[in-house]
PDB file of N, CA and C in Angstrom:
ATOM      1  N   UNK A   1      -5.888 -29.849 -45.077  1.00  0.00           N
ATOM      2  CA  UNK A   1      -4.872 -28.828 -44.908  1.00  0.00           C
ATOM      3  C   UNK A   1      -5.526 -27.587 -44.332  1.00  0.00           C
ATOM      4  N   UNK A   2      -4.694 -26.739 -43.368  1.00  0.00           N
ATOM      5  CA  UNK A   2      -5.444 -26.130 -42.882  1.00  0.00           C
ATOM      6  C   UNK A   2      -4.199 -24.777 -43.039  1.00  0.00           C
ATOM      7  N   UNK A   3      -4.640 -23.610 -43.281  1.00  0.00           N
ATOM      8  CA  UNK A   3      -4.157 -22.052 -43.446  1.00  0.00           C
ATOM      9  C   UNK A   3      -4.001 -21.544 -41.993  1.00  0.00           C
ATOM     10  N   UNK A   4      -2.826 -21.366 -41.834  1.00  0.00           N
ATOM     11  CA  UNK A   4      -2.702 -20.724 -40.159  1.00  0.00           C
ATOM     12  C   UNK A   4      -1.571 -19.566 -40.338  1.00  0.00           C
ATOM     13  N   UNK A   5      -2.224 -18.355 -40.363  1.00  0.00           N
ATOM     14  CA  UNK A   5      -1.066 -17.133 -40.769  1.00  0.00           C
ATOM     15  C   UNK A   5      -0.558 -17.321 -41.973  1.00  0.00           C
ATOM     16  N   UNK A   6      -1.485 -17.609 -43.032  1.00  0.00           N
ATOM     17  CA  UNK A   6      -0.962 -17.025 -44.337  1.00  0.00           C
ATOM     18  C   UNK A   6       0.098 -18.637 -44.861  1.00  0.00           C
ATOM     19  N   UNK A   7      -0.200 -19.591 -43.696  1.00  0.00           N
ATOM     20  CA  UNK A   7       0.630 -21.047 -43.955  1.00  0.00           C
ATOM     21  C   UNK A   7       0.151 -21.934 -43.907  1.00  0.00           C
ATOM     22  N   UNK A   8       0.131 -22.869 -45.249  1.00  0.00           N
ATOM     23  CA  UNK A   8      -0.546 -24.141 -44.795  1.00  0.00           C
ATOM     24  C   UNK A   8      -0.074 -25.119 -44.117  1.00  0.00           C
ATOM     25  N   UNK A   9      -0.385 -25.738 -43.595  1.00  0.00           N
ATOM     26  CA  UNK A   9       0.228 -27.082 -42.606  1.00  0.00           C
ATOM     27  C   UNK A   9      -0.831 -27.725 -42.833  1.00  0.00           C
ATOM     28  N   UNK A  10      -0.649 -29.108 -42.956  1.00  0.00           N
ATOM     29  CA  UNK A  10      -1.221 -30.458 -42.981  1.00  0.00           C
ATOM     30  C   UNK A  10      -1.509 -30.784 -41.685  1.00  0.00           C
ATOM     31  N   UNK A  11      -2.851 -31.522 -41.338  1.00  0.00           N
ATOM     32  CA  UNK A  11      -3.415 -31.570 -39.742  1.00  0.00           C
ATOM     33  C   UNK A  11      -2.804 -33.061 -39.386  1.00  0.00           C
ATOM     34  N   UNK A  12      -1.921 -33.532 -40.314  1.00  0.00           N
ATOM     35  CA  UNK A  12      -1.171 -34.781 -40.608  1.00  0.00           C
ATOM     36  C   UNK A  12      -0.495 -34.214 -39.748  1.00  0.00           C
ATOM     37  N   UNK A  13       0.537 -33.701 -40.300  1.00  0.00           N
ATOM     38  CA  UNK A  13       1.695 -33.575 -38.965  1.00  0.00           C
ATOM     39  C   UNK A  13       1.894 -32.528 -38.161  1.00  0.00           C
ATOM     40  N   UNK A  14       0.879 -31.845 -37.951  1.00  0.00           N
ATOM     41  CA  UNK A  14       0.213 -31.294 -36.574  1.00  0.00           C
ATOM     42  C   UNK A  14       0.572 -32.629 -35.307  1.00  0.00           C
ATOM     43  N   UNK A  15      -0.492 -33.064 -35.786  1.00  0.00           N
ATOM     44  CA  UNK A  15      -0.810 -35.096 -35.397  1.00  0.00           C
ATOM     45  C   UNK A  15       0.271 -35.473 -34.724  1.00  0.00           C
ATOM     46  N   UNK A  16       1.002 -35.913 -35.736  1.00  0.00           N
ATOM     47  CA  UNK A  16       2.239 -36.370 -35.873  1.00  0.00           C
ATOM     48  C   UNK A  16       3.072 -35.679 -35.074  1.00  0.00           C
ATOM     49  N   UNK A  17       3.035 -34.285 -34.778  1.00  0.00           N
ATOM     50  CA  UNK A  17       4.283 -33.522 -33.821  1.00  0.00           C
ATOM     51  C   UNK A  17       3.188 -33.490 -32.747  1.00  0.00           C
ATOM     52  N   UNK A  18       2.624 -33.589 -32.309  1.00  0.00           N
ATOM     53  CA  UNK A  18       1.897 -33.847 -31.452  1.00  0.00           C
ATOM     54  C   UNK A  18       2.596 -35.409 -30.357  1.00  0.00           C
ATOM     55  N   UNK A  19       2.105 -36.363 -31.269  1.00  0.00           N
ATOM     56  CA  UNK A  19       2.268 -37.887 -30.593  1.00  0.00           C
ATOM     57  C   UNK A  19       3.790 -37.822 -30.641  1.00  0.00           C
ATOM     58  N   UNK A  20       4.527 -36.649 -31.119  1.00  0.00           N
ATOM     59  CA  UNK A  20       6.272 -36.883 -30.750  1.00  0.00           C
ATOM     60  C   UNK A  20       6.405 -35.951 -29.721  1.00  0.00           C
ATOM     61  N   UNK A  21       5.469 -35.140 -29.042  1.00  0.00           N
ATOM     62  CA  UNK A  21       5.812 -34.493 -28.299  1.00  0.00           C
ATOM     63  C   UNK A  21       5.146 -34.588 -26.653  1.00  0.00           C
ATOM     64  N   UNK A  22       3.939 -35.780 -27.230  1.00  0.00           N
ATOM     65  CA  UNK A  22       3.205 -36.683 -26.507  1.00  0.00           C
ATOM     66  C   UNK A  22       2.356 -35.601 -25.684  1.00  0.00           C
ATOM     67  N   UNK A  23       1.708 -34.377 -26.221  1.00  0.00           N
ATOM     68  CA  UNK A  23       1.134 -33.521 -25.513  1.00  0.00           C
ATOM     69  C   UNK A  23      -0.255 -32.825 -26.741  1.00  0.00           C
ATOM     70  N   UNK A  24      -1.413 -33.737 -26.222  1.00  0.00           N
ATOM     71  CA  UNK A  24      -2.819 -33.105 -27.208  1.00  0.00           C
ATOM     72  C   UNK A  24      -3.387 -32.041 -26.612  1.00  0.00           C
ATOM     73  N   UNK A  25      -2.873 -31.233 -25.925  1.00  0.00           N
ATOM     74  CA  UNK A  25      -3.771 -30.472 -24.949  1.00  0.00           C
ATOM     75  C   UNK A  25      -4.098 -29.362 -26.034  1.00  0.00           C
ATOM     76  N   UNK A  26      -5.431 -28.163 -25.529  1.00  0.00           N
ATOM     77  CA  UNK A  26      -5.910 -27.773 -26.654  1.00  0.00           C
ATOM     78  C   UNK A  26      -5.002 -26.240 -26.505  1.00  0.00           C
ATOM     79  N   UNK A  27      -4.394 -26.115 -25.200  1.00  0.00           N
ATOM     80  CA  UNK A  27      -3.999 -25.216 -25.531  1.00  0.00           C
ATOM     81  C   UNK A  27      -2.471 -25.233 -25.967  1.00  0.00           C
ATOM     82  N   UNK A  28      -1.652 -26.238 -26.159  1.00  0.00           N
ATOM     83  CA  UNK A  28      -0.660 -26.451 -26.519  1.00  0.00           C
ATOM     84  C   UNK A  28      -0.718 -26.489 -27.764  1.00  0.00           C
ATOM     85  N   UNK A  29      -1.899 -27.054 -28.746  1.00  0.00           N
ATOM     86  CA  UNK A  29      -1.926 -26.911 -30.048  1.00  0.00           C
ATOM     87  C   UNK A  29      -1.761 -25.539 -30.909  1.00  0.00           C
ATOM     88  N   UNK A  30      -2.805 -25.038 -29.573  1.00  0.00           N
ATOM     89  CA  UNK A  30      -3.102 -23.166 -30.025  1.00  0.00           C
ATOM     90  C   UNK A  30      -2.345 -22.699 -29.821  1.00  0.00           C
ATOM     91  N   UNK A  31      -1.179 -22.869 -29.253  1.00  0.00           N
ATOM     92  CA  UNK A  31      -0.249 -21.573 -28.846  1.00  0.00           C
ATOM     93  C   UNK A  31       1.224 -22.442 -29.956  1.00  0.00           C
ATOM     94  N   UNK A  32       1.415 -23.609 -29.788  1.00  0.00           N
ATOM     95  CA  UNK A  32       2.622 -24.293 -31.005  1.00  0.00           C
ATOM     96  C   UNK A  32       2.372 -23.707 -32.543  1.00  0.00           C
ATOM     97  N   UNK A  33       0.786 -24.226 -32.887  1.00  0.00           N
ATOM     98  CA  UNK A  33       0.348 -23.709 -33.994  1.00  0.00           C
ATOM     99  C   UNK A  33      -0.435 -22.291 -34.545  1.00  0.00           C
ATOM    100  N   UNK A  34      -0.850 -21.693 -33.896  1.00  0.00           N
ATOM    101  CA  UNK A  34      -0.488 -20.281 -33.719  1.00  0.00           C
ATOM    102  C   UNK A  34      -2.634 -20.366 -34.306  1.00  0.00           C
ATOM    103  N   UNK A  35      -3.383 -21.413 -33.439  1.00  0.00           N
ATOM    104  CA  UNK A  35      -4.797 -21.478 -34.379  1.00  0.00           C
ATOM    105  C   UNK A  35      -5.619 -21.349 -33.564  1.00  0.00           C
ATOM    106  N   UNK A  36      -6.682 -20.942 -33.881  1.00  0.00           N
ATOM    107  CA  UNK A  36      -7.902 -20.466 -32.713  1.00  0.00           C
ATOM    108  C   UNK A  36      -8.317 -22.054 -32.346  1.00  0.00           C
ATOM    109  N   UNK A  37      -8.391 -21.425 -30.989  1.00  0.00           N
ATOM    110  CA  UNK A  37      -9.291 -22.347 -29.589  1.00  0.00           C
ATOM    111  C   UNK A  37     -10.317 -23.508 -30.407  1.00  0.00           C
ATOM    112  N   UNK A  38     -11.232 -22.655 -30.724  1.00  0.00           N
ATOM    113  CA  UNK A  38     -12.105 -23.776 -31.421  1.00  0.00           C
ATOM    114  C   UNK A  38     -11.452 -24.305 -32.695  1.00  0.00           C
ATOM    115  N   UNK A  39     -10.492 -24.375 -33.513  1.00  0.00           N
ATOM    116  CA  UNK A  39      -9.949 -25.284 -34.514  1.00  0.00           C
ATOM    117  C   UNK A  39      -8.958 -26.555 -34.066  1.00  0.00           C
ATOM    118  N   UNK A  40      -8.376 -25.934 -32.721  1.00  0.00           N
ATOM    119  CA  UNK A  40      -7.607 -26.751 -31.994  1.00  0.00           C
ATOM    120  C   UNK A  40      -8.284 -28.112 -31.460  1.00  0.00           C
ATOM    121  N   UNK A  41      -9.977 -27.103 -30.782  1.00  0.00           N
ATOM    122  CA  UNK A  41     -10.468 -28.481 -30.578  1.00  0.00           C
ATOM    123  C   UNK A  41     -11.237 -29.426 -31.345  1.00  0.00           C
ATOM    124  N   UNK A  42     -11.794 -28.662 -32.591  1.00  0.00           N
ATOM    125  CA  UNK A  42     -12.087 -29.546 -33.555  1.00  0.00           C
ATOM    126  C   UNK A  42     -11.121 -30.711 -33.925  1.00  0.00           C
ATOM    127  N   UNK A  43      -9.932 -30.404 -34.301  1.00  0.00           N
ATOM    128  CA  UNK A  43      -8.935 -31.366 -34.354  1.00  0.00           C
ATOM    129  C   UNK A  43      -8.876 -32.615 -33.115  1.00  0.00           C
ATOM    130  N   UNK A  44      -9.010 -31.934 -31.481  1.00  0.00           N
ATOM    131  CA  UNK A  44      -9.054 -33.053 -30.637  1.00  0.00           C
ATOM    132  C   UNK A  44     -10.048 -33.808 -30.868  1.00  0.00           C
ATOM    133  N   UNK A  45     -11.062 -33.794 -31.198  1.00  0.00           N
ATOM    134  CA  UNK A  45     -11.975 -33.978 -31.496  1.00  0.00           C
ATOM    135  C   UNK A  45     -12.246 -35.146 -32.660  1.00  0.00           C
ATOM    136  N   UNK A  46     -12.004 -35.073 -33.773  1.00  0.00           N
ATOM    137  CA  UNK A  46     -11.274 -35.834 -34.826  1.00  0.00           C
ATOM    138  C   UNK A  46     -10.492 -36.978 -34.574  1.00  0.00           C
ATOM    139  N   UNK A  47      -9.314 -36.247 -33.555  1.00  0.00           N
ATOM    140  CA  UNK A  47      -8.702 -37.539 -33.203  1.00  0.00           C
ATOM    141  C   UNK A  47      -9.560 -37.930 -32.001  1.00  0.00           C
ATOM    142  N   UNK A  48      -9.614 -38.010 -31.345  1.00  0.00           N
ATOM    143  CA  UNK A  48     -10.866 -38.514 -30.770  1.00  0.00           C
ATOM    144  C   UNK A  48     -11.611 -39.878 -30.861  1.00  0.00           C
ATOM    145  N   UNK A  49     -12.290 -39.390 -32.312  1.00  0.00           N
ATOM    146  CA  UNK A  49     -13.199 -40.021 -33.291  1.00  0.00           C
ATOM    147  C   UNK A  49     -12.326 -41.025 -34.376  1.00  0.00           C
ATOM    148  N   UNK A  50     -11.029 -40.267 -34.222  1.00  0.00           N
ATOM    149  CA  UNK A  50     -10.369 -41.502 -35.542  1.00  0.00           C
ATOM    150  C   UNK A  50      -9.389 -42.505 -34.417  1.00  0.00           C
ATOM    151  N   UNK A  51      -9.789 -42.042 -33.155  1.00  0.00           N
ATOM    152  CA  UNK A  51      -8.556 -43.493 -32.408  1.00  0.00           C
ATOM    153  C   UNK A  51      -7.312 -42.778 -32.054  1.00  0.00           C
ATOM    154  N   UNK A  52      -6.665 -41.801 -32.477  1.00  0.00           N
ATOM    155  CA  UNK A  52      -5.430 -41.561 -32.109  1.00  0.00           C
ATOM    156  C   UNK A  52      -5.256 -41.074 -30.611  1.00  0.00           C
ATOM    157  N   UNK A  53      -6.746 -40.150 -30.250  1.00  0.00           N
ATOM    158  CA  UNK A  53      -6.545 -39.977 -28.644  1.00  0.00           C
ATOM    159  C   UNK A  53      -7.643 -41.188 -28.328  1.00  0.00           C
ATOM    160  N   UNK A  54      -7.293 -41.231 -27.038  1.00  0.00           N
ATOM    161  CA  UNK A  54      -8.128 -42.763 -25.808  1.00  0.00           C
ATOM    162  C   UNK A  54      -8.504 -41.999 -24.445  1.00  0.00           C
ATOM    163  N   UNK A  55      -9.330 -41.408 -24.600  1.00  0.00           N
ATOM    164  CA  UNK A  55      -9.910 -40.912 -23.192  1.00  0.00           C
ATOM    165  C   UNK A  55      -9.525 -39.450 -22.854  1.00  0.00           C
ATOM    166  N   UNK A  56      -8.847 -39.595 -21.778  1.00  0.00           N
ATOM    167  CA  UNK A  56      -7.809 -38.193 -21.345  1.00  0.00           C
ATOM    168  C   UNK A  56      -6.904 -37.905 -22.619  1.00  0.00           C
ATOM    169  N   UNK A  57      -7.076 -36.948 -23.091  1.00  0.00           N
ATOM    170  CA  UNK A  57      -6.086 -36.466 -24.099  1.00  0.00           C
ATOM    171  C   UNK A  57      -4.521 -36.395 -23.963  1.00  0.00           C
ATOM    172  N   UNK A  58      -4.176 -35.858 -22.703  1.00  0.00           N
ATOM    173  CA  UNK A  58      -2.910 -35.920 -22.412  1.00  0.00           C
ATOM    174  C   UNK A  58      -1.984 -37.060 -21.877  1.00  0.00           C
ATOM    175  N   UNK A  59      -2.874 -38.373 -21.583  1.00  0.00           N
ATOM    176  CA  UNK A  59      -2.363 -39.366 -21.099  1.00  0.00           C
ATOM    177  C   UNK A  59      -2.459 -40.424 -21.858  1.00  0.00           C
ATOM    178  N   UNK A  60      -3.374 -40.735 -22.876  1.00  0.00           N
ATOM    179  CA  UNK A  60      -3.808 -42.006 -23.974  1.00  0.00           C
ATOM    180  C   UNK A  60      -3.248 -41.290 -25.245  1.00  0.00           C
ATOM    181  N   UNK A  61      -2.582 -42.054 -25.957  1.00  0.00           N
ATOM    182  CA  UNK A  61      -2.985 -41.826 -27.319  1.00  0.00           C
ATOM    183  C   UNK A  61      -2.152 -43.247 -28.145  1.00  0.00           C
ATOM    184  N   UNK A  62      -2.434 -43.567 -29.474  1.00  0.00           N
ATOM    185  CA  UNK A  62      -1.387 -44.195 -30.444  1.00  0.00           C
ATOM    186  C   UNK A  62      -0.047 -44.049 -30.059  1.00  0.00           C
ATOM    187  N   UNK A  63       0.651 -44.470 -30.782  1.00  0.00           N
ATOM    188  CA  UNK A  63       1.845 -44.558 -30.674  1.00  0.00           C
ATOM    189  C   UNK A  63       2.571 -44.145 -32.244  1.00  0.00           C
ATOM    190  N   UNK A  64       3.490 -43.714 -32.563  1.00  0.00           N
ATOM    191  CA  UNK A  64       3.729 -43.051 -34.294  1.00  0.00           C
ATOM    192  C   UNK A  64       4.275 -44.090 -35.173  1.00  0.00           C
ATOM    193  N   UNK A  65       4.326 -45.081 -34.769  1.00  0.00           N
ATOM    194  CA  UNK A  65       3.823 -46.164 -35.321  1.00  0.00           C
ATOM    195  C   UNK A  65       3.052 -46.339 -35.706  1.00  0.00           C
ATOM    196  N   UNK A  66       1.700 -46.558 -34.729  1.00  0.00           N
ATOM    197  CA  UNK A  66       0.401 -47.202 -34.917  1.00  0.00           C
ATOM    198  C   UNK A  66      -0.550 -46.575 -35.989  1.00  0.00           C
ATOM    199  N   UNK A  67       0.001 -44.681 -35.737  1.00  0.00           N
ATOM    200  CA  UNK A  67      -0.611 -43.613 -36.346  1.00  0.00           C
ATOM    201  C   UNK A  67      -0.160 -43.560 -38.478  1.00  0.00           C
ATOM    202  N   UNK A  68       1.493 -44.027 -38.074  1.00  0.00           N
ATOM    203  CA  UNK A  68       2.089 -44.224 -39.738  1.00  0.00           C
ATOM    204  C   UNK A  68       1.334 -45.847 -40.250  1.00  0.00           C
ATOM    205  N   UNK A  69       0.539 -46.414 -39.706  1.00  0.00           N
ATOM    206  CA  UNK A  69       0.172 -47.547 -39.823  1.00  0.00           C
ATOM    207  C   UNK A  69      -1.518 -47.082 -40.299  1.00  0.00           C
ATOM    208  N   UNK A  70      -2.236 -46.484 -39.855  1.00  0.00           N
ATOM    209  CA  UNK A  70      -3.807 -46.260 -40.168  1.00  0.00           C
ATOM    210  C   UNK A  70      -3.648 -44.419 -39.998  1.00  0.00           C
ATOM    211  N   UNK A  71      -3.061 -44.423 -40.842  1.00  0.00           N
ATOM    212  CA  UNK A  71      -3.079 -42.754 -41.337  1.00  0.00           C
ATOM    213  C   UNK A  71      -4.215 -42.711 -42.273  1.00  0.00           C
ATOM    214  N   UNK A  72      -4.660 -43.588 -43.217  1.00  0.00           N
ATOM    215  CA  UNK A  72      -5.413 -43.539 -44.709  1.00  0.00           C
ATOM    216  C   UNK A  72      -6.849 -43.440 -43.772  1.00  0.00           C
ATOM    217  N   UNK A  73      -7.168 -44.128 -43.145  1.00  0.00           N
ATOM    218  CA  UNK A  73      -8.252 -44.162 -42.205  1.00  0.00           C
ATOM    219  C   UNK A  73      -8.660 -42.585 -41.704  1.00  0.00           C
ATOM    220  N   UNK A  74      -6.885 -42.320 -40.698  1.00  0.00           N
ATOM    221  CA  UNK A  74      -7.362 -41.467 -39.736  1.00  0.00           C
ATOM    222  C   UNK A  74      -7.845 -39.860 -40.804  1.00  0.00           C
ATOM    223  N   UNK A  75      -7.040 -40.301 -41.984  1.00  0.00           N
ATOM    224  CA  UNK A  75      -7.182 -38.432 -42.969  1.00  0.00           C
ATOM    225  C   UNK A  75      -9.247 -38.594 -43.148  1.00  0.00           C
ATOM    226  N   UNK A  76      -9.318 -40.053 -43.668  1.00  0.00           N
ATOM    227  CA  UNK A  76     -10.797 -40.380 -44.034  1.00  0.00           C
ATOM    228  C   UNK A  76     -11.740 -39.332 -42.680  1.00  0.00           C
ATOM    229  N   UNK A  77     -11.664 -39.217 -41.618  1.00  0.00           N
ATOM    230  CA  UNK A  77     -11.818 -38.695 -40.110  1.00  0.00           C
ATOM    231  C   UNK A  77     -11.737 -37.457 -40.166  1.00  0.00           C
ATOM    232  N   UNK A  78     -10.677 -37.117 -40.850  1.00  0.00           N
ATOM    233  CA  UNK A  78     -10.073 -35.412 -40.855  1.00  0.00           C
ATOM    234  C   UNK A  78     -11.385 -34.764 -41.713  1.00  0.00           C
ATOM    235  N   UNK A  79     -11.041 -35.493 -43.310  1.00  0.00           N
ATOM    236  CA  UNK A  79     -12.025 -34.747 -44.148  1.00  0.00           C
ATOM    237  C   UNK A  79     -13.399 -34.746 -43.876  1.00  0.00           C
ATOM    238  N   UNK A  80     -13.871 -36.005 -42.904  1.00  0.00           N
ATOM    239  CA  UNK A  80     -15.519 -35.852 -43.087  1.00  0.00           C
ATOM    240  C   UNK A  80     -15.308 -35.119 -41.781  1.00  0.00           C
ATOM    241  N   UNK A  81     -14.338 -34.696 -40.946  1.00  0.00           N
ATOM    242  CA  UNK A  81     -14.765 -33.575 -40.306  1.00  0.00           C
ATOM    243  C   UNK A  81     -14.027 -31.877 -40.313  1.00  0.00           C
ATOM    244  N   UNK A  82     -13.709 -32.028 -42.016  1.00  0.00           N
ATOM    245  CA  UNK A  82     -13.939 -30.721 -42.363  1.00  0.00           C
ATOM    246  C   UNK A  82     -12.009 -29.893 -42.165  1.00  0.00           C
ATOM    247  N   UNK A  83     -10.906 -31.084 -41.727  1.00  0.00           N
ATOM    248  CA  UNK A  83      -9.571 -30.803 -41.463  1.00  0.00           C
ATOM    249  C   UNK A  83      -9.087 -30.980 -41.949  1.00  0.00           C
ATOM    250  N   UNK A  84      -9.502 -31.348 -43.534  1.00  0.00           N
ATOM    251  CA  UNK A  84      -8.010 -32.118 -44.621  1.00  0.00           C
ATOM    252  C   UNK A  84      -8.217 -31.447 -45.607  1.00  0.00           C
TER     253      UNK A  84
END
């Protein structure tokens, strides 16, 4: 869970409104979620590393399916890198 203006939000459905809006870019995160540059890309980053993005960020990713399917995995990803 991550504190952004005094609010927590879960990097879960960050994620999640993300792959519904089908756009990982880092500055779309930062300016939707209101979070500095480098937390945005830590998160790309993460996903990255847990499978949900595939290469180009804005063109690969899961599907919200695939993501409600190996979520337990992808949080395992979040916390050892410091987002859950």
């Amino acid at each position: 869970m991550i504190n952004i203006n005094n609010d927590e939000i879960l990097v879960t459905d960050v994620i999640e409104y993300c792959i519904k809006a089908k756009n990982f870019s880092c500055a779309y995160i930062q300016k939707t979620f209101e979070m500095s540059y480098a937390l945005a890309g830590r998160l790309l980053d993460a996903c990255k590393e847990a499978g949900v993005i595939v290469g180009d960020c804005s063109q690969k990713y899961i599907t919200l399916s695939e993501y409600k399917k190996n979520k337990k995995e992808i949080v395992k990803v979040l916390i050892k890198n410091g987002l859950f």
